[in-house]
PDB file of N, CA and C in Angstrom:
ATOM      1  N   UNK A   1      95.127 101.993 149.188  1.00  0.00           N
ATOM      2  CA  UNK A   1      95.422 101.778 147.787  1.00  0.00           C
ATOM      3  C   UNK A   1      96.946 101.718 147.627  1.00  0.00           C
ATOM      4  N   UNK A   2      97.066 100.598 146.593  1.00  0.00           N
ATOM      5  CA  UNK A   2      98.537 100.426 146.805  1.00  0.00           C
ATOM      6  C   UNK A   2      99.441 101.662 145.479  1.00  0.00           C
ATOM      7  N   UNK A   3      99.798 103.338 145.807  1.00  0.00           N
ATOM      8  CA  UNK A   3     100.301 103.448 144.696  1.00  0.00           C
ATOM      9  C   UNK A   3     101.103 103.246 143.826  1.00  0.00           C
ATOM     10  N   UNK A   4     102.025 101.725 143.641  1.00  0.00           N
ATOM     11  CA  UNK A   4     103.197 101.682 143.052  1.00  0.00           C
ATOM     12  C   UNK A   4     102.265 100.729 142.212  1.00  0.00           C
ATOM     13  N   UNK A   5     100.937 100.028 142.291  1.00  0.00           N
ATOM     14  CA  UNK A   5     100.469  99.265 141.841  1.00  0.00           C
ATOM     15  C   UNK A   5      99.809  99.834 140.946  1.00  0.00           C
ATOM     16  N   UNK A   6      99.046 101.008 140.761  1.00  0.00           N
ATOM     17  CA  UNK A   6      98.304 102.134 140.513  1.00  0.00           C
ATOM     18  C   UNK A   6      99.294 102.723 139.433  1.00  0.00           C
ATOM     19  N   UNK A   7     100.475 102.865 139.473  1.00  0.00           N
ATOM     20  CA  UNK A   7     100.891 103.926 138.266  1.00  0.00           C
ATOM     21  C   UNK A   7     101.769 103.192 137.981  1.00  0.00           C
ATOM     22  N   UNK A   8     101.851 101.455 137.689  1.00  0.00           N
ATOM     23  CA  UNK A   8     102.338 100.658 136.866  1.00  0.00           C
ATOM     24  C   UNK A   8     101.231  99.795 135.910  1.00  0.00           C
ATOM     25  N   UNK A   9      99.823 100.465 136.603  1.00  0.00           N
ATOM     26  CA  UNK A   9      98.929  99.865 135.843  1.00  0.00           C
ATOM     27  C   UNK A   9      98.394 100.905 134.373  1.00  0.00           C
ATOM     28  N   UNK A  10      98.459 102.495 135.490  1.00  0.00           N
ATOM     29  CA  UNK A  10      98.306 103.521 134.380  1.00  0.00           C
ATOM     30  C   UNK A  10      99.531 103.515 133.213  1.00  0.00           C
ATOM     31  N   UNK A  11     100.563 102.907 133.574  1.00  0.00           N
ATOM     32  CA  UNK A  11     102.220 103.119 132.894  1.00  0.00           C
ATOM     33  C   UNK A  11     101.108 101.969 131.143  1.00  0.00           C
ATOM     34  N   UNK A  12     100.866 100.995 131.795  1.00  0.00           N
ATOM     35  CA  UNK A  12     100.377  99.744 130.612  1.00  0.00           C
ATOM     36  C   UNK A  12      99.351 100.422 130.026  1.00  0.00           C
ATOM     37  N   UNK A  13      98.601 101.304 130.592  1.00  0.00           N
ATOM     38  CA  UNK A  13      97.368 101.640 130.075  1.00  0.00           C
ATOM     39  C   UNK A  13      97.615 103.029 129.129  1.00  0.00           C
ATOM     40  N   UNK A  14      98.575 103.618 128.887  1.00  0.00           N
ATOM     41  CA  UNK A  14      99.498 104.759 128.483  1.00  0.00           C
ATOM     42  C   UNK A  14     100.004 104.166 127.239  1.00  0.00           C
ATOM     43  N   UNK A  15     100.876 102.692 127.137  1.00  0.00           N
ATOM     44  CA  UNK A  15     101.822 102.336 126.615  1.00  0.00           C
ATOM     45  C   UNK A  15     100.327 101.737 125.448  1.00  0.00           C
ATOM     46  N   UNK A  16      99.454 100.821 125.948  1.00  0.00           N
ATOM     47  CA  UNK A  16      98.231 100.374 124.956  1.00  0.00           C
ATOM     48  C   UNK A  16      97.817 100.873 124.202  1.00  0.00           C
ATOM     49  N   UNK A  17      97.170 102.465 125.020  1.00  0.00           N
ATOM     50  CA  UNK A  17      96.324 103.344 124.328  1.00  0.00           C
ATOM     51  C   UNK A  17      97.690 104.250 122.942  1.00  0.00           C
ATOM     52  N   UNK A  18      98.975 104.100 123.469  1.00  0.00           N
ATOM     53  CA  UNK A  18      99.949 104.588 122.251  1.00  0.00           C
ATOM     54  C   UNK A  18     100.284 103.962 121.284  1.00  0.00           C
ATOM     55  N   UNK A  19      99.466 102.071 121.186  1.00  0.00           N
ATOM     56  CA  UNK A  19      99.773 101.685 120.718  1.00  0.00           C
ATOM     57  C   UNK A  19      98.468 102.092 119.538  1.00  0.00           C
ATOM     58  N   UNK A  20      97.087 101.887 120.006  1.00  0.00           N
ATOM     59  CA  UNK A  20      96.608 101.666 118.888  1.00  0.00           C
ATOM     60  C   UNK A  20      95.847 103.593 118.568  1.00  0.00           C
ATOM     61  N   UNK A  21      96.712 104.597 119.190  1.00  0.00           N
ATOM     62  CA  UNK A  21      96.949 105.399 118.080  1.00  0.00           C
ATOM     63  C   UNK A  21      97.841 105.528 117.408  1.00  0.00           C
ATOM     64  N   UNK A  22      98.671 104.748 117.227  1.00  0.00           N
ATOM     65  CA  UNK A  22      99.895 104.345 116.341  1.00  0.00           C
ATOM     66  C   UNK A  22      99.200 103.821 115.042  1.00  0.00           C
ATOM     67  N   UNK A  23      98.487 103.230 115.762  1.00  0.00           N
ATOM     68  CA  UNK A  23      97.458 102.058 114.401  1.00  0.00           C
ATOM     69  C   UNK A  23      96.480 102.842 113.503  1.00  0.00           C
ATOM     70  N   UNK A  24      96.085 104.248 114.227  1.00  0.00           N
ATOM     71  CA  UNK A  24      95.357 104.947 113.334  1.00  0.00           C
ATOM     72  C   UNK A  24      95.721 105.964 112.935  1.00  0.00           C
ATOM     73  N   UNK A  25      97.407 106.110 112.748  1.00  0.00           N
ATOM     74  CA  UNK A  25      98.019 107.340 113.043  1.00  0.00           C
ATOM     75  C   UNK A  25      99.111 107.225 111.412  1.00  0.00           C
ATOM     76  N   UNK A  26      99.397 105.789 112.334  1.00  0.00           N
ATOM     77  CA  UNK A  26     101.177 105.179 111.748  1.00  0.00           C
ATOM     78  C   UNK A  26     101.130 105.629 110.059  1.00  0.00           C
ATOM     79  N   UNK A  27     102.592 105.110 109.882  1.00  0.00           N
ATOM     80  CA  UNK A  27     102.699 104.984 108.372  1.00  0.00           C
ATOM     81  C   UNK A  27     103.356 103.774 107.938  1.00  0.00           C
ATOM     82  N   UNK A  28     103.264 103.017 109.141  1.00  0.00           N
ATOM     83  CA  UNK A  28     103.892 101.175 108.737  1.00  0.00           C
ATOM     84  C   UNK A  28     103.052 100.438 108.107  1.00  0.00           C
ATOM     85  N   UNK A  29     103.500  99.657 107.346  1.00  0.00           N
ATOM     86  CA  UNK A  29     102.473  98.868 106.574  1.00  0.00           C
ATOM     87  C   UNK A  29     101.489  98.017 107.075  1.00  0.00           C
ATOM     88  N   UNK A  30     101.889  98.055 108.137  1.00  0.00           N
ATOM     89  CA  UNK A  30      99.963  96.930 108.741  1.00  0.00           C
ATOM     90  C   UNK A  30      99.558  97.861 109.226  1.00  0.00           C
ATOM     91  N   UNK A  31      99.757  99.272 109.159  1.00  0.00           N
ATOM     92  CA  UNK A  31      98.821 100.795 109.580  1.00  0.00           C
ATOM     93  C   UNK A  31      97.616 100.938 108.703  1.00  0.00           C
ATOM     94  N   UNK A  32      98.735 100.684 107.269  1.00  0.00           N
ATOM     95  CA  UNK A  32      97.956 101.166 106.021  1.00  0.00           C
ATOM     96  C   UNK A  32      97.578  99.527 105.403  1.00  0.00           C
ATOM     97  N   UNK A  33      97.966  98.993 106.142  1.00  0.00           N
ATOM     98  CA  UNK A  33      96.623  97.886 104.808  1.00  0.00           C
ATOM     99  C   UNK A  33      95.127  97.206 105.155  1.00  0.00           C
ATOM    100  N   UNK A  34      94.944  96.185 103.761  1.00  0.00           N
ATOM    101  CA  UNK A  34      93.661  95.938 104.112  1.00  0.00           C
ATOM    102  C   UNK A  34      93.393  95.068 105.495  1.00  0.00           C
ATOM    103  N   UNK A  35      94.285  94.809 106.585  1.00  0.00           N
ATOM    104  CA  UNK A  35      94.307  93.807 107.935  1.00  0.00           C
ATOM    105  C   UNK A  35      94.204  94.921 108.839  1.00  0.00           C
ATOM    106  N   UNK A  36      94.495  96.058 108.594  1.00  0.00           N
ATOM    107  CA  UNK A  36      94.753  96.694 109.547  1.00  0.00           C
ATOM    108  C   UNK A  36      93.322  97.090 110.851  1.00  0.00           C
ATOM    109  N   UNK A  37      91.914  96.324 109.746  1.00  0.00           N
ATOM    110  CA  UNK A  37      90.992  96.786 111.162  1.00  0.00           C
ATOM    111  C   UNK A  37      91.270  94.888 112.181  1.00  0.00           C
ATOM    112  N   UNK A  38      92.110  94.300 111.808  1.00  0.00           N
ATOM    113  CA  UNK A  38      92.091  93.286 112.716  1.00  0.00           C
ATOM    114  C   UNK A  38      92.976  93.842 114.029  1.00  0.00           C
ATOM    115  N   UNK A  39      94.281  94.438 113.338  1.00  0.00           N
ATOM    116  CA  UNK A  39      95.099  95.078 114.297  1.00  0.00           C
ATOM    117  C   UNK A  39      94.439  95.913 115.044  1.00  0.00           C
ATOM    118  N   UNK A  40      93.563  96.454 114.808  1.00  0.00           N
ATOM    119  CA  UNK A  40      92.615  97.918 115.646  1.00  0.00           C
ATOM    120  C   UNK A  40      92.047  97.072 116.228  1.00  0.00           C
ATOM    121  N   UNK A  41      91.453  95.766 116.088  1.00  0.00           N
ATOM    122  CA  UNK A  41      90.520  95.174 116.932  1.00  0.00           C
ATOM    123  C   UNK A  41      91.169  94.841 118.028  1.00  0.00           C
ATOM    124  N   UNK A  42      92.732  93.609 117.945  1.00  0.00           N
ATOM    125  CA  UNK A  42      93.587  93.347 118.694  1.00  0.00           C
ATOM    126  C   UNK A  42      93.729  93.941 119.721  1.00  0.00           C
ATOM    127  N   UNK A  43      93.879  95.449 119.267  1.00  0.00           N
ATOM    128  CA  UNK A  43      94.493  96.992 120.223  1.00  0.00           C
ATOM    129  C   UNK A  43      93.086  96.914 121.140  1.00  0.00           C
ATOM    130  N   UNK A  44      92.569  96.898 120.748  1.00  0.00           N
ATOM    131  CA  UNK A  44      91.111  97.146 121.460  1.00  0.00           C
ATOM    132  C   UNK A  44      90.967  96.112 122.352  1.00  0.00           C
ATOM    133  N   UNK A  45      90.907  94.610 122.584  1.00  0.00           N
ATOM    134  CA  UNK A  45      91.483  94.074 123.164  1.00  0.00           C
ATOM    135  C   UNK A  45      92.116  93.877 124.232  1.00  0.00           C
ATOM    136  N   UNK A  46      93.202  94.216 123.497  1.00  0.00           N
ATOM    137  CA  UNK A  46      94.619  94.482 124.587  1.00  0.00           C
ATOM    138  C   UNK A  46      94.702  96.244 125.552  1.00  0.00           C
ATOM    139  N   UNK A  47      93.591  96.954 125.235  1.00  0.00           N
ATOM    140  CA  UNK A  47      92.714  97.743 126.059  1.00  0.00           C
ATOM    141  C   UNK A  47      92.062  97.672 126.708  1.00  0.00           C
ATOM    142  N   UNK A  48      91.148  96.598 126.604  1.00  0.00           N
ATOM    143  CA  UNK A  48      90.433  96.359 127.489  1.00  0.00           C
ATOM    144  C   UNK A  48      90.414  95.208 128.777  1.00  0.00           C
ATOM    145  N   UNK A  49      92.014  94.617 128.378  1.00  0.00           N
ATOM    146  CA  UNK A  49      92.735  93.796 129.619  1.00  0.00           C
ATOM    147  C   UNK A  49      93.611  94.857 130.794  1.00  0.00           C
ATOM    148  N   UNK A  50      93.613  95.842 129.544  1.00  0.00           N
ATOM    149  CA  UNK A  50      94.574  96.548 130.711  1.00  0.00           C
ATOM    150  C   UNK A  50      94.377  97.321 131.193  1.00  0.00           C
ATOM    151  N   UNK A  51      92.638  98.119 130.883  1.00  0.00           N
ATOM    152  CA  UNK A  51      91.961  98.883 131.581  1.00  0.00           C
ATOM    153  C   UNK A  51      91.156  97.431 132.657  1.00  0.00           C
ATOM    154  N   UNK A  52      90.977  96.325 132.750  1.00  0.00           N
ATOM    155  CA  UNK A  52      90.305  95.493 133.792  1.00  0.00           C
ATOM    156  C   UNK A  52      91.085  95.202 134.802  1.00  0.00           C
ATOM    157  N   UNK A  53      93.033  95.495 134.539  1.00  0.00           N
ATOM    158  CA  UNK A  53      93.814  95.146 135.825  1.00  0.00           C
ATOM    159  C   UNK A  53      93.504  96.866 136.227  1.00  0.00           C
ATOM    160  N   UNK A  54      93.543  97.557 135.555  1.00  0.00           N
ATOM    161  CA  UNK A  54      93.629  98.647 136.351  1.00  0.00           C
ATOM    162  C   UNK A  54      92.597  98.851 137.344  1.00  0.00           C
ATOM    163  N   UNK A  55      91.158  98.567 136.828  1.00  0.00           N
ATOM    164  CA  UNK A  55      89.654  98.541 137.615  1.00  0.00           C
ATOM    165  C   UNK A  55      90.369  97.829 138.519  1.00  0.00           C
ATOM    166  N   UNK A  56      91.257  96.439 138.756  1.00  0.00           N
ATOM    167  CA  UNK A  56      91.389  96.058 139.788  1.00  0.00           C
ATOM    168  C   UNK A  56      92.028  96.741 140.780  1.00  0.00           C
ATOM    169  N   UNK A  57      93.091  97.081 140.474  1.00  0.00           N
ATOM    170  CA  UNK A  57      93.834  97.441 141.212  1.00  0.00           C
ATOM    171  C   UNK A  57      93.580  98.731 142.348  1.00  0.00           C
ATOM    172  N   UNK A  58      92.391  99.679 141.052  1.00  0.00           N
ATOM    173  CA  UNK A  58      91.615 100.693 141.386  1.00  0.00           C
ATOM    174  C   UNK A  58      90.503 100.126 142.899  1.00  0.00           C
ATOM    175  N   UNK A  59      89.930  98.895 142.119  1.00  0.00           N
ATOM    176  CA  UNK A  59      89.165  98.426 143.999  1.00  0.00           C
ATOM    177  C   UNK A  59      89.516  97.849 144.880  1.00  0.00           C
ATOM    178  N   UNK A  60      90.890  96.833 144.728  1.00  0.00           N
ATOM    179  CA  UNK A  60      91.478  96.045 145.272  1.00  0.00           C
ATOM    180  C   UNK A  60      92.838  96.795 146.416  1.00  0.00           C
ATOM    181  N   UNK A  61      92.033  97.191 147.573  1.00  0.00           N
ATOM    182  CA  UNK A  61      92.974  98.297 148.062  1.00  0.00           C
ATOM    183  C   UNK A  61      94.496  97.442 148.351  1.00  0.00           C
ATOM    184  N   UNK A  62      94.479  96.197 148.831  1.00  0.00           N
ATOM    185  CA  UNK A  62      95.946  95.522 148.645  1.00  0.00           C
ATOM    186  C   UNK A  62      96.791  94.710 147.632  1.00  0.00           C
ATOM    187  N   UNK A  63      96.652  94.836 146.825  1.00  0.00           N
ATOM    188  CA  UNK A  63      96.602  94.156 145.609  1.00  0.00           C
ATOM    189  C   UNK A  63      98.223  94.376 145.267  1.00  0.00           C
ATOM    190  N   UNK A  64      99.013  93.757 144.969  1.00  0.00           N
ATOM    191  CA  UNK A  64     100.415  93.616 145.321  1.00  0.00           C
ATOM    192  C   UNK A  64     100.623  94.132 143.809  1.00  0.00           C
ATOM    193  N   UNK A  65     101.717  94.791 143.656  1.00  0.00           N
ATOM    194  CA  UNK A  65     102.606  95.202 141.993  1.00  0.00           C
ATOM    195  C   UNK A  65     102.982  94.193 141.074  1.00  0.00           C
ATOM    196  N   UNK A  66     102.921  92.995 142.298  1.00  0.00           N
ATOM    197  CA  UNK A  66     103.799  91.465 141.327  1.00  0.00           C
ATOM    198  C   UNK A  66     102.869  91.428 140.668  1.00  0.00           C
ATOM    199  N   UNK A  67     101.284  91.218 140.846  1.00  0.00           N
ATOM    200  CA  UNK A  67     100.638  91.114 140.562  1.00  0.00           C
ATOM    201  C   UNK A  67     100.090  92.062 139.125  1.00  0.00           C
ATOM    202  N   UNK A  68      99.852  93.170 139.801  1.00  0.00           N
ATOM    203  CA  UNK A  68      99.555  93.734 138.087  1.00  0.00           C
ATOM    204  C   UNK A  68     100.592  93.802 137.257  1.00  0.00           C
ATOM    205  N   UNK A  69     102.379  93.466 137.519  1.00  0.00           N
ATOM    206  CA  UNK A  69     103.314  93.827 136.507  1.00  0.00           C
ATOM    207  C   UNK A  69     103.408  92.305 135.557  1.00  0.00           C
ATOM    208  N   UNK A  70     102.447  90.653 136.295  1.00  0.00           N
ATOM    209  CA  UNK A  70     102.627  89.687 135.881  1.00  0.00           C
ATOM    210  C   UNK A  70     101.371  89.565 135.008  1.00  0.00           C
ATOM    211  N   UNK A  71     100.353  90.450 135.416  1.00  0.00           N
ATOM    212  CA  UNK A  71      99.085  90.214 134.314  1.00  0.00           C
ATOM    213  C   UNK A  71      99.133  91.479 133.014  1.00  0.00           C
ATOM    214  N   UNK A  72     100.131  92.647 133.487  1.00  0.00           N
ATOM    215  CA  UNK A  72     100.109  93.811 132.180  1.00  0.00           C
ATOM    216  C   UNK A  72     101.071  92.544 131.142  1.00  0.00           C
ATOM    217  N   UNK A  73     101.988  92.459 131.731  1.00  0.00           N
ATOM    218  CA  UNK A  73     103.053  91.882 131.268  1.00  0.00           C
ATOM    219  C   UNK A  73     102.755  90.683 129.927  1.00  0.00           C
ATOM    220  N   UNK A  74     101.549  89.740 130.603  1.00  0.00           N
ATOM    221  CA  UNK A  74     101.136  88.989 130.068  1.00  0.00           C
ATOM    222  C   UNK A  74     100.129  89.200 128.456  1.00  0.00           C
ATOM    223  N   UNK A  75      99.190  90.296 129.380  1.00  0.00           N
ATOM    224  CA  UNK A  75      98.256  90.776 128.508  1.00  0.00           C
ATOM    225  C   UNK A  75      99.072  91.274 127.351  1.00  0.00           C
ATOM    226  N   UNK A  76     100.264  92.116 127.632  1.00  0.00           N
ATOM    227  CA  UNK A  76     101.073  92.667 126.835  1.00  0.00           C
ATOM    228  C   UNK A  76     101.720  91.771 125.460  1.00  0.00           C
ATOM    229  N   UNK A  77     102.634  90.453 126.214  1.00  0.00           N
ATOM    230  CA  UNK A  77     102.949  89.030 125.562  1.00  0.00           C
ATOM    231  C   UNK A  77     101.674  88.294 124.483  1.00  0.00           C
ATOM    232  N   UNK A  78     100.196  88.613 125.214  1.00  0.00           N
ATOM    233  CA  UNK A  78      99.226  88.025 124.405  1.00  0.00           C
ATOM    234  C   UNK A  78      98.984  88.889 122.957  1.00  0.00           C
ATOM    235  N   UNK A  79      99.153  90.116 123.006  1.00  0.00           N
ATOM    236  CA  UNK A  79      98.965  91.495 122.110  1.00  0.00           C
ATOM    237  C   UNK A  79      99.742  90.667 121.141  1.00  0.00           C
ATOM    238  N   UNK A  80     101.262  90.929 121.378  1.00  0.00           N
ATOM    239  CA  UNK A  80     102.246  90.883 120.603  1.00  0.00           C
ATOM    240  C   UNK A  80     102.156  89.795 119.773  1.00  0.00           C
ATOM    241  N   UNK A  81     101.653  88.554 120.389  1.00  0.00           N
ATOM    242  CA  UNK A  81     101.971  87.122 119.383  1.00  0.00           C
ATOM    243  C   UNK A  81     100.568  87.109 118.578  1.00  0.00           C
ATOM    244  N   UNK A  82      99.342  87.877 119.125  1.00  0.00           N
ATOM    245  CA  UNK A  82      98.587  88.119 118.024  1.00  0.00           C
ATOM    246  C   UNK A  82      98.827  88.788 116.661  1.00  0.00           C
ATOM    247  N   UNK A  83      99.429  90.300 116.878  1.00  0.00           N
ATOM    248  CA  UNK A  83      99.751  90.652 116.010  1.00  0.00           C
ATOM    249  C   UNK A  83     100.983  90.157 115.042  1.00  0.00           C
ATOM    250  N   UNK A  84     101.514  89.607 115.460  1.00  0.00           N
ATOM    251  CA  UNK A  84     102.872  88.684 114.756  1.00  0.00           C
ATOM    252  C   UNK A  84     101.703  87.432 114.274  1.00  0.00           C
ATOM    253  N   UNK A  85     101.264  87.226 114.696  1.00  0.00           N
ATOM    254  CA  UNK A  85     100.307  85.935 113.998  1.00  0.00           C
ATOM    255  C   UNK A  85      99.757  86.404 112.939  1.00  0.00           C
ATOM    256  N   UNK A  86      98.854  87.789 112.964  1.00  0.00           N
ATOM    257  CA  UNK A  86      98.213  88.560 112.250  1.00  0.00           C
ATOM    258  C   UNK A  86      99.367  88.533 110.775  1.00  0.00           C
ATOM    259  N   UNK A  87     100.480  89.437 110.913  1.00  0.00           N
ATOM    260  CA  UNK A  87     101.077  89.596 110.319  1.00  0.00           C
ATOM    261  C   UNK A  87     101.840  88.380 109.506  1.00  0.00           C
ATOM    262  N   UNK A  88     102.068  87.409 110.143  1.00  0.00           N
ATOM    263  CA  UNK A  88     102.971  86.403 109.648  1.00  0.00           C
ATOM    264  C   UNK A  88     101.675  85.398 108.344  1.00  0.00           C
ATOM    265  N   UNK A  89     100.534  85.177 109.225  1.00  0.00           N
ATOM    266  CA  UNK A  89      99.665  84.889 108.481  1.00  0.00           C
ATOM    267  C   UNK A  89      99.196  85.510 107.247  1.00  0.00           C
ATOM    268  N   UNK A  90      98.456  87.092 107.175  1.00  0.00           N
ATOM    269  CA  UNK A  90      98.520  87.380 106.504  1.00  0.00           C
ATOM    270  C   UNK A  90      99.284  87.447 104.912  1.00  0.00           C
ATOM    271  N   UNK A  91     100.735  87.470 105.555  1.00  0.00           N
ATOM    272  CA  UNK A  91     101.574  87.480 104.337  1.00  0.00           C
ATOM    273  C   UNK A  91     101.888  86.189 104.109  1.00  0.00           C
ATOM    274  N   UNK A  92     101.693  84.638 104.804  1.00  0.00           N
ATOM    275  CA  UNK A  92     102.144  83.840 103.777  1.00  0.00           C
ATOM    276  C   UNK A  92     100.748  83.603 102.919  1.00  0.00           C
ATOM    277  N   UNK A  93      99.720  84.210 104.088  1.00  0.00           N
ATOM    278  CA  UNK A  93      98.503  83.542 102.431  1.00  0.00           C
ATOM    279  C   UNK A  93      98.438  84.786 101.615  1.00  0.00           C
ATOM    280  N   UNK A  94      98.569  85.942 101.469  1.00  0.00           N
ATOM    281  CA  UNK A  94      98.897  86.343 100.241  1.00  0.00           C
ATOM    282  C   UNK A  94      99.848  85.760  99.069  1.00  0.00           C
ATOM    283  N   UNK A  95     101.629  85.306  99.582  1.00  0.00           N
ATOM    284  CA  UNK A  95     102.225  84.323  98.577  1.00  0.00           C
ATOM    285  C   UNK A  95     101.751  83.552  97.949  1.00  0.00           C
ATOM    286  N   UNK A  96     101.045  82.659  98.867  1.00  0.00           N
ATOM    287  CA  UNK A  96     100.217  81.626  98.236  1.00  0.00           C
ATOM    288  C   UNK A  96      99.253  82.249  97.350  1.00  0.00           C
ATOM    289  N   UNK A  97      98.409  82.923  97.723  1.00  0.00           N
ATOM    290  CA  UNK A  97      97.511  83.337  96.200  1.00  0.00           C
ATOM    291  C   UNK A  97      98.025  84.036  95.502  1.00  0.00           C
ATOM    292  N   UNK A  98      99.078  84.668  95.317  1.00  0.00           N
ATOM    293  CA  UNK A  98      99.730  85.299  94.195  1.00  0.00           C
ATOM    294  C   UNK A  98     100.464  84.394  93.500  1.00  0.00           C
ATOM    295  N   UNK A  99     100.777  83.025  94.239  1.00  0.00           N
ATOM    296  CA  UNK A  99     101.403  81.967  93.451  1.00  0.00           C
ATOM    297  C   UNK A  99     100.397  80.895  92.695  1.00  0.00           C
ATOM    298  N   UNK A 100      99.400  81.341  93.493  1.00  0.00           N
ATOM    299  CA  UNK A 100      98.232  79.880  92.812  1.00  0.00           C
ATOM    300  C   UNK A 100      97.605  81.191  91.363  1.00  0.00           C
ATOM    301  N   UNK A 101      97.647  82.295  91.694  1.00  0.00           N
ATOM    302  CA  UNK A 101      97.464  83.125  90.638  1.00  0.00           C
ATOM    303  C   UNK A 101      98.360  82.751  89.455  1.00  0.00           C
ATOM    304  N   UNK A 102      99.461  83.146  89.953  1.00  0.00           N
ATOM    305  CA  UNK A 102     100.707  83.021  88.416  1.00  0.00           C
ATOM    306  C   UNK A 102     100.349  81.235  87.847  1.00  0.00           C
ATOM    307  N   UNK A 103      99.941  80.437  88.833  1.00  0.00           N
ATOM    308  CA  UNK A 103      99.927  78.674  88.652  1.00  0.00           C
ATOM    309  C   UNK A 103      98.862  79.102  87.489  1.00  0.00           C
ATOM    310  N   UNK A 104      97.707  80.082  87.346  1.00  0.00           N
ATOM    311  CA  UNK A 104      96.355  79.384  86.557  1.00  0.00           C
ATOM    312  C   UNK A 104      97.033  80.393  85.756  1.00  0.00           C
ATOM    313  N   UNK A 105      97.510  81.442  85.532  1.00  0.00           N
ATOM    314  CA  UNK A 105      97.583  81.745  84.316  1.00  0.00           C
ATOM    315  C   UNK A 105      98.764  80.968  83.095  1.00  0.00           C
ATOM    316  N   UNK A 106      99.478  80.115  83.731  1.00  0.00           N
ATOM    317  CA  UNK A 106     100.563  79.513  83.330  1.00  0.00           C
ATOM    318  C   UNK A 106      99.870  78.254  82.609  1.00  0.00           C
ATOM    319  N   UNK A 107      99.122  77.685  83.243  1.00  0.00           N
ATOM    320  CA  UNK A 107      98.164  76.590  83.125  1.00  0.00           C
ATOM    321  C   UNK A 107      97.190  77.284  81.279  1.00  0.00           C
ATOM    322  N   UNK A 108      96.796  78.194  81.627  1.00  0.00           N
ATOM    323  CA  UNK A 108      96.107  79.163  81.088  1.00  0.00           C
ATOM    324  C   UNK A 108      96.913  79.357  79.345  1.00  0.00           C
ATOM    325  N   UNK A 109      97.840  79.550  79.616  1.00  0.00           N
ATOM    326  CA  UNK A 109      98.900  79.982  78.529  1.00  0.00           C
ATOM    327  C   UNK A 109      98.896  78.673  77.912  1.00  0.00           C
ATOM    328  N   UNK A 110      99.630  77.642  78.539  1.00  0.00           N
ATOM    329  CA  UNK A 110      99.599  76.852  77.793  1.00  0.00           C
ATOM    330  C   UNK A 110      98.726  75.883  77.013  1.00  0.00           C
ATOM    331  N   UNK A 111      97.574  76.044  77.425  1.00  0.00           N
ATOM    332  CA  UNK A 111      96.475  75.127  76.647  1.00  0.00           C
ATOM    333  C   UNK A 111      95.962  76.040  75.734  1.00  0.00           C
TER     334      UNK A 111
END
């Protein structure tokens, strides 16, 4: 068993699992709002990529470090642009319906 491969896989699997008790913990605003079970799902996810390099690495007695530091790494990169998607999305379609809101009552007023 390779251990440098082994406790860079537990290092991702440490850093994941802190993430999404952050998510049920936090006090940042995609902690506390109504998206926030997408983010828990995400986390969950991005748990369960980084508990499957670890299974590998766990049976794969030669299994090189490049290797699990290029798939945590990745899995890690995939997390992140979800939740930035999550987030970025979320808030422009809220604008938008708070603007198509103010549009009908304006509409509204004047007739």
């Amino acid at each position: 068993m390779n251990t440098a491969a082994v406790i860079t896989a537990c290092i991702f699997l440490l850093l994941s699992l802190v993430a999404l008790i952050f998510l049920f913990v936090g006090k940042a605003p995609f902690c506390t709002g109504k998206y926030r079970n997408f983010y828990r799902g995400s986390c969950g996810v991005y748990i369960s990529g980084v508990v499957l390099v670890l299974i590998f690495t766990l049976i794969m007695k030669g299994l090189p470090v490049a290797y699990v530091l290029i798939s945590d790494i990745t899995i890690t990169l995939v997390f992140c642009f979800t939740v930035g998607l999550i987030y970025f999305m979320t808030r422009s379609i809220v604008e938008a319906s708070s603007k198509a809101v103010d549009n009908d009552k304006d509409t509204e007023d004047k007739e």
